[in-house]
C-alpha atoms as a PDB file:
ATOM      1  CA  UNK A   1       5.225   0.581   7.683  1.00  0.00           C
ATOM      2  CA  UNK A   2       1.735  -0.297   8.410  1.00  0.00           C
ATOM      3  CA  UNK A   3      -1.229   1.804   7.601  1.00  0.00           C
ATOM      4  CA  UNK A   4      -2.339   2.671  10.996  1.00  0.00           C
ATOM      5  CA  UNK A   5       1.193   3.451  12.029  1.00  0.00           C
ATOM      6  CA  UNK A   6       2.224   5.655   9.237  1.00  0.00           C
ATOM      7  CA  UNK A   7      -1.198   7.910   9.292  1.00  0.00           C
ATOM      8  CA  UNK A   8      -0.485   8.375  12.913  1.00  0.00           C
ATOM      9  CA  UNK A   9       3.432   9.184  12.285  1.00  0.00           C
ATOM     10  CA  UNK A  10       1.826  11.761  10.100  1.00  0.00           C
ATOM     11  CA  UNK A  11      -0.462  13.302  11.959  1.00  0.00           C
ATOM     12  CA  UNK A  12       2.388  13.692  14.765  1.00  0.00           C
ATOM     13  CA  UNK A  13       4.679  15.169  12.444  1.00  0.00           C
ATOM     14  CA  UNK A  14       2.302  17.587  11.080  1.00  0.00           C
ATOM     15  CA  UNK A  15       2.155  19.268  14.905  1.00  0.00           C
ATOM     16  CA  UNK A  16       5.935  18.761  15.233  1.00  0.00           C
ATOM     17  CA  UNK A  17       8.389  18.758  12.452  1.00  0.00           C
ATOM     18  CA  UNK A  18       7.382  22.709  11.689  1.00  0.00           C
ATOM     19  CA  UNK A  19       8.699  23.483  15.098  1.00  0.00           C
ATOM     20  CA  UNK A  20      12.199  21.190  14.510  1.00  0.00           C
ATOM     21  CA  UNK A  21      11.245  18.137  15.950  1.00  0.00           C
ATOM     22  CA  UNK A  22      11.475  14.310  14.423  1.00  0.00           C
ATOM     23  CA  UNK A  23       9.064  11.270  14.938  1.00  0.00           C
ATOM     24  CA  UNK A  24       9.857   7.718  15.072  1.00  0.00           C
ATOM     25  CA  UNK A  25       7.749   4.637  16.075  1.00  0.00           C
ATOM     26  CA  UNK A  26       8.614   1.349  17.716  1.00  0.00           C
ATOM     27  CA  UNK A  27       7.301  -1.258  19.797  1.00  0.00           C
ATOM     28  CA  UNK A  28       7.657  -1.064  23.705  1.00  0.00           C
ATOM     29  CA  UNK A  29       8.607  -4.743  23.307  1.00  0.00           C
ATOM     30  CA  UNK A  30      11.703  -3.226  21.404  1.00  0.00           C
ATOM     31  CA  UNK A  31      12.887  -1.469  23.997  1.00  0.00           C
ATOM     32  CA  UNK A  32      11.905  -3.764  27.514  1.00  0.00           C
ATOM     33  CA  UNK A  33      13.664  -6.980  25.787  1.00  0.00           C
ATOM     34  CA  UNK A  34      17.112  -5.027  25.872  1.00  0.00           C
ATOM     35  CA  UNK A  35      16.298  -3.772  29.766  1.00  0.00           C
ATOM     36  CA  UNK A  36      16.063  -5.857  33.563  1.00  0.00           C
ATOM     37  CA  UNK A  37      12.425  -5.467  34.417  1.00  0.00           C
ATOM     38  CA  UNK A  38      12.931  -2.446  37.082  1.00  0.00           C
ATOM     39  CA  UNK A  39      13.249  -0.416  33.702  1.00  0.00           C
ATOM     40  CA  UNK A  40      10.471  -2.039  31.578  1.00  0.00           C
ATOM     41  CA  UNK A  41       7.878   0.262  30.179  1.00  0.00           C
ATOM     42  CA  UNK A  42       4.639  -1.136  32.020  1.00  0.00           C
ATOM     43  CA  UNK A  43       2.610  -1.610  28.839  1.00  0.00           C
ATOM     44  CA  UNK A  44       1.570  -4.840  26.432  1.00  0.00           C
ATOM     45  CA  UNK A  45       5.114  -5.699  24.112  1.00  0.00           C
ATOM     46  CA  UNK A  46       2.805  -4.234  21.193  1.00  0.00           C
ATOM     47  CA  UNK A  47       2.264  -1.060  22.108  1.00  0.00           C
ATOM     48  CA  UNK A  48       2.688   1.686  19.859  1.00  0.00           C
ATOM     49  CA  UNK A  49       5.403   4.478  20.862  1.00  0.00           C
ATOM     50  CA  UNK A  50       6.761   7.102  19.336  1.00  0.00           C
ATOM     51  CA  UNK A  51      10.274   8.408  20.043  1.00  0.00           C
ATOM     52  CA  UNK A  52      10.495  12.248  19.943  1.00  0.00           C
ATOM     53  CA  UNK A  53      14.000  14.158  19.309  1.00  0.00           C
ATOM     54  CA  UNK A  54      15.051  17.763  18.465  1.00  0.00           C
ATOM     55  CA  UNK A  55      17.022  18.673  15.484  1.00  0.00           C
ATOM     56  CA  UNK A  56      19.526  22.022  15.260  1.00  0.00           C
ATOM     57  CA  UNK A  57      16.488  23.958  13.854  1.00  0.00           C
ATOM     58  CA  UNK A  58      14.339  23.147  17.140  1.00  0.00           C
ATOM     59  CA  UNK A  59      16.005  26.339  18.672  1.00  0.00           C
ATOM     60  CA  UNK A  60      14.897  29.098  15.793  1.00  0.00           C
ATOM     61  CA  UNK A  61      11.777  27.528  15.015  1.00  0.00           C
ATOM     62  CA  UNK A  62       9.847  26.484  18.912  1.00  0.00           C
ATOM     63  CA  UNK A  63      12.544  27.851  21.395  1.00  0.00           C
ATOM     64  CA  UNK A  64      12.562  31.691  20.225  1.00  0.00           C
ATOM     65  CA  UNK A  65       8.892  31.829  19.472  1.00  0.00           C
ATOM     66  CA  UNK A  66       7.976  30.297  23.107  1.00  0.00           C
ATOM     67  CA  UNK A  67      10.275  32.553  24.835  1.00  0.00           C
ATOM     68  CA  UNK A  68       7.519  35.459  23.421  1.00  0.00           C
ATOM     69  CA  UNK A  69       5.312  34.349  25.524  1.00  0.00           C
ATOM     70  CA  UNK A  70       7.337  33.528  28.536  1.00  0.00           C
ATOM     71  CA  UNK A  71       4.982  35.977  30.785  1.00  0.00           C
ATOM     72  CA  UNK A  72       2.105  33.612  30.408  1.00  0.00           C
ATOM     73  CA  UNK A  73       3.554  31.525  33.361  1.00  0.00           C
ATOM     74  CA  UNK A  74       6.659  31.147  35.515  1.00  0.00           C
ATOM     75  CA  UNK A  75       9.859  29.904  33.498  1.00  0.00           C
ATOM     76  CA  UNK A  76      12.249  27.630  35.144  1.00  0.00           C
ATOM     77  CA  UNK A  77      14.137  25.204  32.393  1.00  0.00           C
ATOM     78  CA  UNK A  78      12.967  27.197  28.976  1.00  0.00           C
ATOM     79  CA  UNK A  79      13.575  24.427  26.825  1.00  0.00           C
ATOM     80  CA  UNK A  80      11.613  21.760  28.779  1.00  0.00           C
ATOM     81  CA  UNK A  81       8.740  23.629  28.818  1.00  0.00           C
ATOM     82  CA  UNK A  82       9.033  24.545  25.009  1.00  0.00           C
ATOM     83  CA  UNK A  83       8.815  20.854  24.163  1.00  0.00           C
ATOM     84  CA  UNK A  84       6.105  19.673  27.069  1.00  0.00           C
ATOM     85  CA  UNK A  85       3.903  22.699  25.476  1.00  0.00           C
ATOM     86  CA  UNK A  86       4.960  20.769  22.047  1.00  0.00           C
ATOM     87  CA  UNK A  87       3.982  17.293  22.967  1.00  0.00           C
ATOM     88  CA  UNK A  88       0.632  18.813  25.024  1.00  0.00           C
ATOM     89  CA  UNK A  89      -0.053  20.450  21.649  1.00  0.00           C
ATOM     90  CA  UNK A  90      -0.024  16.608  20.028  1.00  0.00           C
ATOM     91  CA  UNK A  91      -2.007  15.734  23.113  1.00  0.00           C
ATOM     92  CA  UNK A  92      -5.175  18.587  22.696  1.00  0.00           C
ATOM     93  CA  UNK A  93      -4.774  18.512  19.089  1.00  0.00           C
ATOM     94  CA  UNK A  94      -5.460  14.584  18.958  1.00  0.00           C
ATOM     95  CA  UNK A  95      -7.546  13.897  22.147  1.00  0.00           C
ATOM     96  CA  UNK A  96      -8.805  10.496  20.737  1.00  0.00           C
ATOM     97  CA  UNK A  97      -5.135   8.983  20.549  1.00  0.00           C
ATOM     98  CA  UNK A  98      -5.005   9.071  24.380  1.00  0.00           C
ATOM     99  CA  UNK A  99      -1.099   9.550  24.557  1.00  0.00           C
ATOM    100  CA  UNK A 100       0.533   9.342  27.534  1.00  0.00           C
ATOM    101  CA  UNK A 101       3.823  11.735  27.189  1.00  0.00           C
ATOM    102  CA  UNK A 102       7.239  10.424  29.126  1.00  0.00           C
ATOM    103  CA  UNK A 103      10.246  13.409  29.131  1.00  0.00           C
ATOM    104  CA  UNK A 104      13.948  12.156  28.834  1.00  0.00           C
ATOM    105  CA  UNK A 105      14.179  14.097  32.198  1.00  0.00           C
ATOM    106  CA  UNK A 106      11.542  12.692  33.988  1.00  0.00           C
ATOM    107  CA  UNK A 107      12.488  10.271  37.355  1.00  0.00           C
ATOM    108  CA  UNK A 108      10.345   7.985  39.802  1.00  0.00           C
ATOM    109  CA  UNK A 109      10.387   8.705  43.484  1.00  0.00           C
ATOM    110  CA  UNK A 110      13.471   6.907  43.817  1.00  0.00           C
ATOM    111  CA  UNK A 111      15.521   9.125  40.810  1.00  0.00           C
ATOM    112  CA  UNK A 112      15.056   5.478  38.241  1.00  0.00           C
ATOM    113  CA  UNK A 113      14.831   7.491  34.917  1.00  0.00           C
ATOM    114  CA  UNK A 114      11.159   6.776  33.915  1.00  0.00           C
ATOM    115  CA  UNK A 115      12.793   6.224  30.036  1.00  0.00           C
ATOM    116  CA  UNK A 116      16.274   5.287  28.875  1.00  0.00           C
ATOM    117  CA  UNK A 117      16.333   8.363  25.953  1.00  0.00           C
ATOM    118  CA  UNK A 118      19.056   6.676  24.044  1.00  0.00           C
ATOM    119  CA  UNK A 119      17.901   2.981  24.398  1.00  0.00           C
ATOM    120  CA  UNK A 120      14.345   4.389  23.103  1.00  0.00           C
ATOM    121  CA  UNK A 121      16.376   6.058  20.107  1.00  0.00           C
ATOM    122  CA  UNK A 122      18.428   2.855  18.827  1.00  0.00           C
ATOM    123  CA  UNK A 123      15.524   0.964  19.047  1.00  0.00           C
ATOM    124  CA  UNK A 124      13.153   3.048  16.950  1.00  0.00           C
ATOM    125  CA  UNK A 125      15.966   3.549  14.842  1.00  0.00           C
ATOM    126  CA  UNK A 126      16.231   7.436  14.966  1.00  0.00           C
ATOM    127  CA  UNK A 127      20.045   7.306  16.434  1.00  0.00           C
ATOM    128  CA  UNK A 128      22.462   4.367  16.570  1.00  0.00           C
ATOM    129  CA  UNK A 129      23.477   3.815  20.071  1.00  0.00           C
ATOM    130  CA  UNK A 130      27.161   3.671  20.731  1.00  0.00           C
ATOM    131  CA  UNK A 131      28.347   2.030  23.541  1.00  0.00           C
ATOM    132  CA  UNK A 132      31.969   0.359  24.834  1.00  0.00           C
ATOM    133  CA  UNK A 133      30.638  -2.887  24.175  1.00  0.00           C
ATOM    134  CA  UNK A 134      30.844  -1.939  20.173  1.00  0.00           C
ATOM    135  CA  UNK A 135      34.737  -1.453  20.605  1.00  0.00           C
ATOM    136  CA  UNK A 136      36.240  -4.712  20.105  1.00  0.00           C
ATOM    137  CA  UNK A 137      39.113  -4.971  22.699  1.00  0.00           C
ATOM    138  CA  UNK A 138      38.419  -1.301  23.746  1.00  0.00           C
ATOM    139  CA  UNK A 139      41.589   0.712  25.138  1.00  0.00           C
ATOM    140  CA  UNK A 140      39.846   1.633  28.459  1.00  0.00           C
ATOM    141  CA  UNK A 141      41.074  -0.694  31.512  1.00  0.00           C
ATOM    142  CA  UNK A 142      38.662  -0.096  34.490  1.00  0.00           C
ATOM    143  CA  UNK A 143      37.538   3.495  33.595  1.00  0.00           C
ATOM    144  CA  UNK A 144      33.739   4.702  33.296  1.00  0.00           C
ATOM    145  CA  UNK A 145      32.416   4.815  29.521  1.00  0.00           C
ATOM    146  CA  UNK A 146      29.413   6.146  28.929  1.00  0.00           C
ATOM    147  CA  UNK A 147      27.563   5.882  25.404  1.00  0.00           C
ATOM    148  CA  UNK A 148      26.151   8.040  22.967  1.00  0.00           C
ATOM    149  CA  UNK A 149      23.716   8.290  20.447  1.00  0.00           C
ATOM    150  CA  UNK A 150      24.985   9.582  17.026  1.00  0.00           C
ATOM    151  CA  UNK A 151      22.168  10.272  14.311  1.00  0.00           C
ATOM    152  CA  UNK A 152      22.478   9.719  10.796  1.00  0.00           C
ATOM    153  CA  UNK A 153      21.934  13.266   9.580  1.00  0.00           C
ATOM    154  CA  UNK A 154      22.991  15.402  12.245  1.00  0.00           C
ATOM    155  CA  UNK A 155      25.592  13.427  14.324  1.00  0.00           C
ATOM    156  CA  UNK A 156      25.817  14.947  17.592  1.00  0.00           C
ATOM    157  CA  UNK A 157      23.999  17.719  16.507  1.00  0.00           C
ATOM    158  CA  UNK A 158      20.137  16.946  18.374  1.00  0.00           C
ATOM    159  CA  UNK A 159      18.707  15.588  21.425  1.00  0.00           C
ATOM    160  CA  UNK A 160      15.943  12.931  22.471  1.00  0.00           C
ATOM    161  CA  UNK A 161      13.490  14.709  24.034  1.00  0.00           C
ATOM    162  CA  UNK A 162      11.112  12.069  25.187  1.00  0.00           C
ATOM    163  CA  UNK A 163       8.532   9.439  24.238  1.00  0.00           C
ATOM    164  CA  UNK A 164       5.216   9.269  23.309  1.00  0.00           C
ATOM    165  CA  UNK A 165       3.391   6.003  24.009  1.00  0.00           C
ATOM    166  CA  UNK A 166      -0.631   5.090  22.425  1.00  0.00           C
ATOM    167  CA  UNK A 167      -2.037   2.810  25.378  1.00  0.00           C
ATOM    168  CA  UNK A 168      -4.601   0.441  23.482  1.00  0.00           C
ATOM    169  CA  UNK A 169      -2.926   0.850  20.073  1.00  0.00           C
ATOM    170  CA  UNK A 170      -1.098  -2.682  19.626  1.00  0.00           C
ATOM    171  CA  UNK A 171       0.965  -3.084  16.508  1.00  0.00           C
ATOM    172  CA  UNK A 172       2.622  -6.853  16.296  1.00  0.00           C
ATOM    173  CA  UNK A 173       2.849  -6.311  12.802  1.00  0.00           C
ATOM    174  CA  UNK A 174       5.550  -3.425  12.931  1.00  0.00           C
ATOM    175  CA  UNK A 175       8.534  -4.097  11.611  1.00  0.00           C
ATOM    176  CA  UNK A 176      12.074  -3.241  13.251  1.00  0.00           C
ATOM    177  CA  UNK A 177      13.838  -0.546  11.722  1.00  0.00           C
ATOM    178  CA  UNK A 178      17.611  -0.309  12.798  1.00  0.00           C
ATOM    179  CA  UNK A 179      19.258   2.913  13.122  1.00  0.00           C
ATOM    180  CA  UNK A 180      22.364   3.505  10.808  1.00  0.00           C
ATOM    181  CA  UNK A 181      25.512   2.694  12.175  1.00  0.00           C
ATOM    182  CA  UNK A 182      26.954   5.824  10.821  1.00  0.00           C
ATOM    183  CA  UNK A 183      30.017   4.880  12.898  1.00  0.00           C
ATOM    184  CA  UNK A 184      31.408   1.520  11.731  1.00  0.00           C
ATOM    185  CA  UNK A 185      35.108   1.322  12.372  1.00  0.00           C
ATOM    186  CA  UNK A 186      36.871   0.525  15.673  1.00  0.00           C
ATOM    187  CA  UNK A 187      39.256   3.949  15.435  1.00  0.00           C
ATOM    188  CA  UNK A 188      36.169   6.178  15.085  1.00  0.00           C
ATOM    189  CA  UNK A 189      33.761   4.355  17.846  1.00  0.00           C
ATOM    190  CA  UNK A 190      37.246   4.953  19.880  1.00  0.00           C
ATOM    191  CA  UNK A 191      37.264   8.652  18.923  1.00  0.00           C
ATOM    192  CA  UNK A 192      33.492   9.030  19.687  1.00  0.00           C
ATOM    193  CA  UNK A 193      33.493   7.512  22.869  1.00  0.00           C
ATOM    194  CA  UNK A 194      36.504   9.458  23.619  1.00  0.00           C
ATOM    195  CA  UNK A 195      35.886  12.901  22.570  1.00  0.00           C
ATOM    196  CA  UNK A 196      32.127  12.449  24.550  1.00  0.00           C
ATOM    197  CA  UNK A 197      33.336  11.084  27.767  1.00  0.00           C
ATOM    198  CA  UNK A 198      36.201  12.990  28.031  1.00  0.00           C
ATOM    199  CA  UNK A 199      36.516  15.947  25.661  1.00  0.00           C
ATOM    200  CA  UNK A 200      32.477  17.128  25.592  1.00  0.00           C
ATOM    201  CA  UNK A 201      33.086  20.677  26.181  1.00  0.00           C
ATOM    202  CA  UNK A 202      34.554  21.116  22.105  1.00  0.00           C
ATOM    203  CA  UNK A 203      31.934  19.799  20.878  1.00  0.00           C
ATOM    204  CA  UNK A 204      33.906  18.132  18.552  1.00  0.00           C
ATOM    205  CA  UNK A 205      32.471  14.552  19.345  1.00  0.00           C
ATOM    206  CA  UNK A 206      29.284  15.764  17.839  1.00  0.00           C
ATOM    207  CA  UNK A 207      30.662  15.836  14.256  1.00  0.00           C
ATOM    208  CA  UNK A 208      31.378  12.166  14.272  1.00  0.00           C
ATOM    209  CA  UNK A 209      29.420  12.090  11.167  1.00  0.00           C
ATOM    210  CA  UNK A 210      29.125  15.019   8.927  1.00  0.00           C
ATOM    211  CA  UNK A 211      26.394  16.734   9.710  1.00  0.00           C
ATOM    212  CA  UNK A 212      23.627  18.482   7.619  1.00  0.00           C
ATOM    213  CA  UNK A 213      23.503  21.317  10.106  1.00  0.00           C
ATOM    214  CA  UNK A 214      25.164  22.325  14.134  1.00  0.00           C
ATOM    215  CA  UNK A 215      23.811  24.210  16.203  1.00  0.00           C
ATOM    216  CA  UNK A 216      24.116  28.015  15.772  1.00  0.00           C
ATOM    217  CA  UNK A 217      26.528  30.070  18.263  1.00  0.00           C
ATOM    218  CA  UNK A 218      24.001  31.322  19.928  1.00  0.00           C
ATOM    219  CA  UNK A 219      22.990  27.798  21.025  1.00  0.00           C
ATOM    220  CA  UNK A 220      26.194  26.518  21.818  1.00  0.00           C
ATOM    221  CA  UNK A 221      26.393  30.030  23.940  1.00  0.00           C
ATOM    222  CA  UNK A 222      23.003  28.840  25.529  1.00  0.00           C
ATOM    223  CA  UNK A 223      23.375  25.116  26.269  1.00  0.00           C
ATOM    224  CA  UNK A 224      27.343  25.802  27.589  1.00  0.00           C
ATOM    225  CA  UNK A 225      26.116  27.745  30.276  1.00  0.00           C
ATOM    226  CA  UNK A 226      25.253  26.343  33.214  1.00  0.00           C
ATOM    227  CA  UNK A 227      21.670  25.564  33.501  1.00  0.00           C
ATOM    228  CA  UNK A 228      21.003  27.766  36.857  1.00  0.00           C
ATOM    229  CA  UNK A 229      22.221  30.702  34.799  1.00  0.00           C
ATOM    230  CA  UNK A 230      20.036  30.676  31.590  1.00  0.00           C
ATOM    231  CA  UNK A 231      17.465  32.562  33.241  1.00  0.00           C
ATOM    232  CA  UNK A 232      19.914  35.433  33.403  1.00  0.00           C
ATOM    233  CA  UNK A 233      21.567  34.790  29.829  1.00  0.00           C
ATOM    234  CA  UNK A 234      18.125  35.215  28.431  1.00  0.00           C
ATOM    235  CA  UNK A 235      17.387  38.506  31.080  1.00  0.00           C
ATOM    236  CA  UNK A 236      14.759  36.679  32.651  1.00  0.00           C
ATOM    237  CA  UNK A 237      14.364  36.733  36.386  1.00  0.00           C
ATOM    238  CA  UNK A 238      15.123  33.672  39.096  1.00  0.00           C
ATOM    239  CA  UNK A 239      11.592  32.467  40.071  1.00  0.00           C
ATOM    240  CA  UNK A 240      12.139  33.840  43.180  1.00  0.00           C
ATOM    241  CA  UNK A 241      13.101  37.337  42.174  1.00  0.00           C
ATOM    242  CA  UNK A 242      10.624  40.068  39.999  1.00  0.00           C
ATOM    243  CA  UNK A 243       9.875  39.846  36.615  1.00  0.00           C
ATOM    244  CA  UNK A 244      12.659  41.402  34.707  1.00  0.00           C
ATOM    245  CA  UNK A 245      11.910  45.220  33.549  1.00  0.00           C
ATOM    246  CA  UNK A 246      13.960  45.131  30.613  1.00  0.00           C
ATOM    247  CA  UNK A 247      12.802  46.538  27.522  1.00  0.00           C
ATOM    248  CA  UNK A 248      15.011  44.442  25.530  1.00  0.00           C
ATOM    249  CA  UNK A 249      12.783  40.733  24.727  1.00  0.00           C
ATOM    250  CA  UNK A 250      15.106  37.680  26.186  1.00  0.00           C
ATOM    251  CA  UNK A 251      15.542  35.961  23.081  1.00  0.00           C
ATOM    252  CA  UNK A 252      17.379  38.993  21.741  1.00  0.00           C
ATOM    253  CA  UNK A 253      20.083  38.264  24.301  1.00  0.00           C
ATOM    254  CA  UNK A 254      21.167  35.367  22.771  1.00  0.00           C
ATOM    255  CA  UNK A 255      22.761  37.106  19.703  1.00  0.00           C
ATOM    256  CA  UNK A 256      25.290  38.772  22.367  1.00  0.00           C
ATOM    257  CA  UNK A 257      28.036  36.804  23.552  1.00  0.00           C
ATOM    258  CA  UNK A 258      28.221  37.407  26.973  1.00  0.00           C
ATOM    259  CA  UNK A 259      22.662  -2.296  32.591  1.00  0.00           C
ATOM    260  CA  UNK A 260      23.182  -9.362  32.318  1.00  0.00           C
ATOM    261  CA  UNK A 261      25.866  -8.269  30.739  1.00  0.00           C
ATOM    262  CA  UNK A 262      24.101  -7.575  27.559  1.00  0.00           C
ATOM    263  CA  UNK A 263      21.312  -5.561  30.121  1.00  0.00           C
ATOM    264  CA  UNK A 264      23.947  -3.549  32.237  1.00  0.00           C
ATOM    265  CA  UNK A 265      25.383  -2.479  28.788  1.00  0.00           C
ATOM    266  CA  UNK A 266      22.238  -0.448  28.775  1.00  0.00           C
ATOM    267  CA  UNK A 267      21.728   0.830  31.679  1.00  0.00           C
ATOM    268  CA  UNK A 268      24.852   3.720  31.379  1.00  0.00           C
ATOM    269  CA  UNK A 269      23.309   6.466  32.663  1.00  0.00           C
ATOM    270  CA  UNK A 270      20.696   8.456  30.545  1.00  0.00           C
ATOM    271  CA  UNK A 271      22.925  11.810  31.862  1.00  0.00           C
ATOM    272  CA  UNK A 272      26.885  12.314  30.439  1.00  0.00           C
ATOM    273  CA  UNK A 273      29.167  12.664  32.501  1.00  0.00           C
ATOM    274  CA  UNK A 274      28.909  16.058  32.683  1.00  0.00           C
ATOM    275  CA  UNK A 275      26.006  17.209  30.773  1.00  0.00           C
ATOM    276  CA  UNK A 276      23.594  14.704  29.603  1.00  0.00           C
ATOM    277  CA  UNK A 277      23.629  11.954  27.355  1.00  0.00           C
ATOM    278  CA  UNK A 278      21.149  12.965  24.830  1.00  0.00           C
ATOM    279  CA  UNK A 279      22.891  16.399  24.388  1.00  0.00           C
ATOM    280  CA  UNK A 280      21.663  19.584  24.690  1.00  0.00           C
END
């Protein structure tokens, strides 16, 4: 890795990894030469990015701590604004890097994700990219399959949260880094693809891999209810009702269970079928 890129990396990580988070650079060229030009990142092929993904640990270590100061403003999805106050954190910390911050969530005008989260992930190498096209004469006839990311260490178990890109910082020199296909055989791509597009609600697709650490009960409990009803889960209040009087702190209710060809092929949308395709 070259110089520039690696004290960056580490300047990054040294906001985010305490808090659960991973970093990994690649080239915005990387990413626009596998996409139609509707979904090209408008900046030089050189550009530095960094790709920005929660691990298991992202829930204990920035979730539960930002929830302790949920008065200081209005709460609507907890966990996107626990990572943008991450990633602004990067932002104020290193005002001279002049990052511009893109959320796997965020849309244009006319609802064209601003970032495909699992395209940026295969191509900086944090999370092979599975898709039907890696099943050799795949099973499937004319239905729908939608791909997912598996990552090396924690399979399932994580979720791209966004990118970061440097405008100005150009680095030709970079060299690719692949992400581990952690998946290599026909029966278990067919098992992946099938447990995620049609079985998501076990969670079982998530251990393709064996992974280091899952998430906890209490997240599964969190991210398999409905995202209009976290608020309540957590005994916070709708934005449009009063602030909750309980004397019991939110986080404490958690414990209680309660795409040519080759271009189409990756352009499957970045939300699952049902949930979303960078996982909860």
């Amino acid at each position: 890795m070259e110089p520039r890129v690696a004290e960056l990396k580490q300047k990054i990580e040294d906001t985010l990894c305490p808090f659960g988070f991973e970093v990994y650079p690649f080239q915005v060229a990387w990413y626009n030469e596998l996409l139609p030009p509707a979904f090209h990142l408008s900046f030089p092929g050189p550009t530095l990015a960094f790709l920005v993904l929660s691990t298991p640990a992202m829930f204990d270590k920035a979730l539960k701590p930002f929830l302790k100061s949920y008065h200081l403003q209005p709460l609507r999805d907890p966990v996107d604004q626990c990572v943008s106050h991450h990633l602004r954190s990067v932002m104020e910390k290193f005002p001279e890097l002049q990052m511009e911050v893109i959320a796997d969530y965020e849309v244009h005008p006319n609802r064209r994700p601003k970032i495909l989260a699992q395209t940026a992930a295969h191509v900086a190498g944090a999370a092979y990219y599975y898709q039907r096209q890696d099943v050799d004469a795949d099973p499937w006839g004319t239905q729908h399959i939608a791909g997912v990311c598996i990552h090396p260490r924690f399979g399932g178990w994580f979720a791209i949260r966004g990118v970061m890109l440097l405008p100005g910082v150009e680095v030709p020199n970079l060299p690719p880094r692949k992400p581990p296909d952690c998946v290599p055989t026909r029966a278990g791509r067919i098992t992946l693809l099938e447990g995620f597009n049609f079985h998501w609600r076990d969670w079982t697709y998530r251990d393709a891999v064996t992974p280091e650490e899952r998430y906890s009960e209490e997240q599964k409990i969190y991210f398999s209810t409905p995202p209009a009803q976290r608020l309540a889960l957590l005994g916070l209040a709708q934005p449009s009702e009063h602030p909750s009087t309980t004397s019991e702190h939110p986080s404490s209710k958690l414990t209680k269970p309660h795409n040519s060809s080759r271009a189409r092929s990756w352009l499957n949308p970045s939300v699952s079928p049902p949930v979303g395709d960078t996982g909860p």
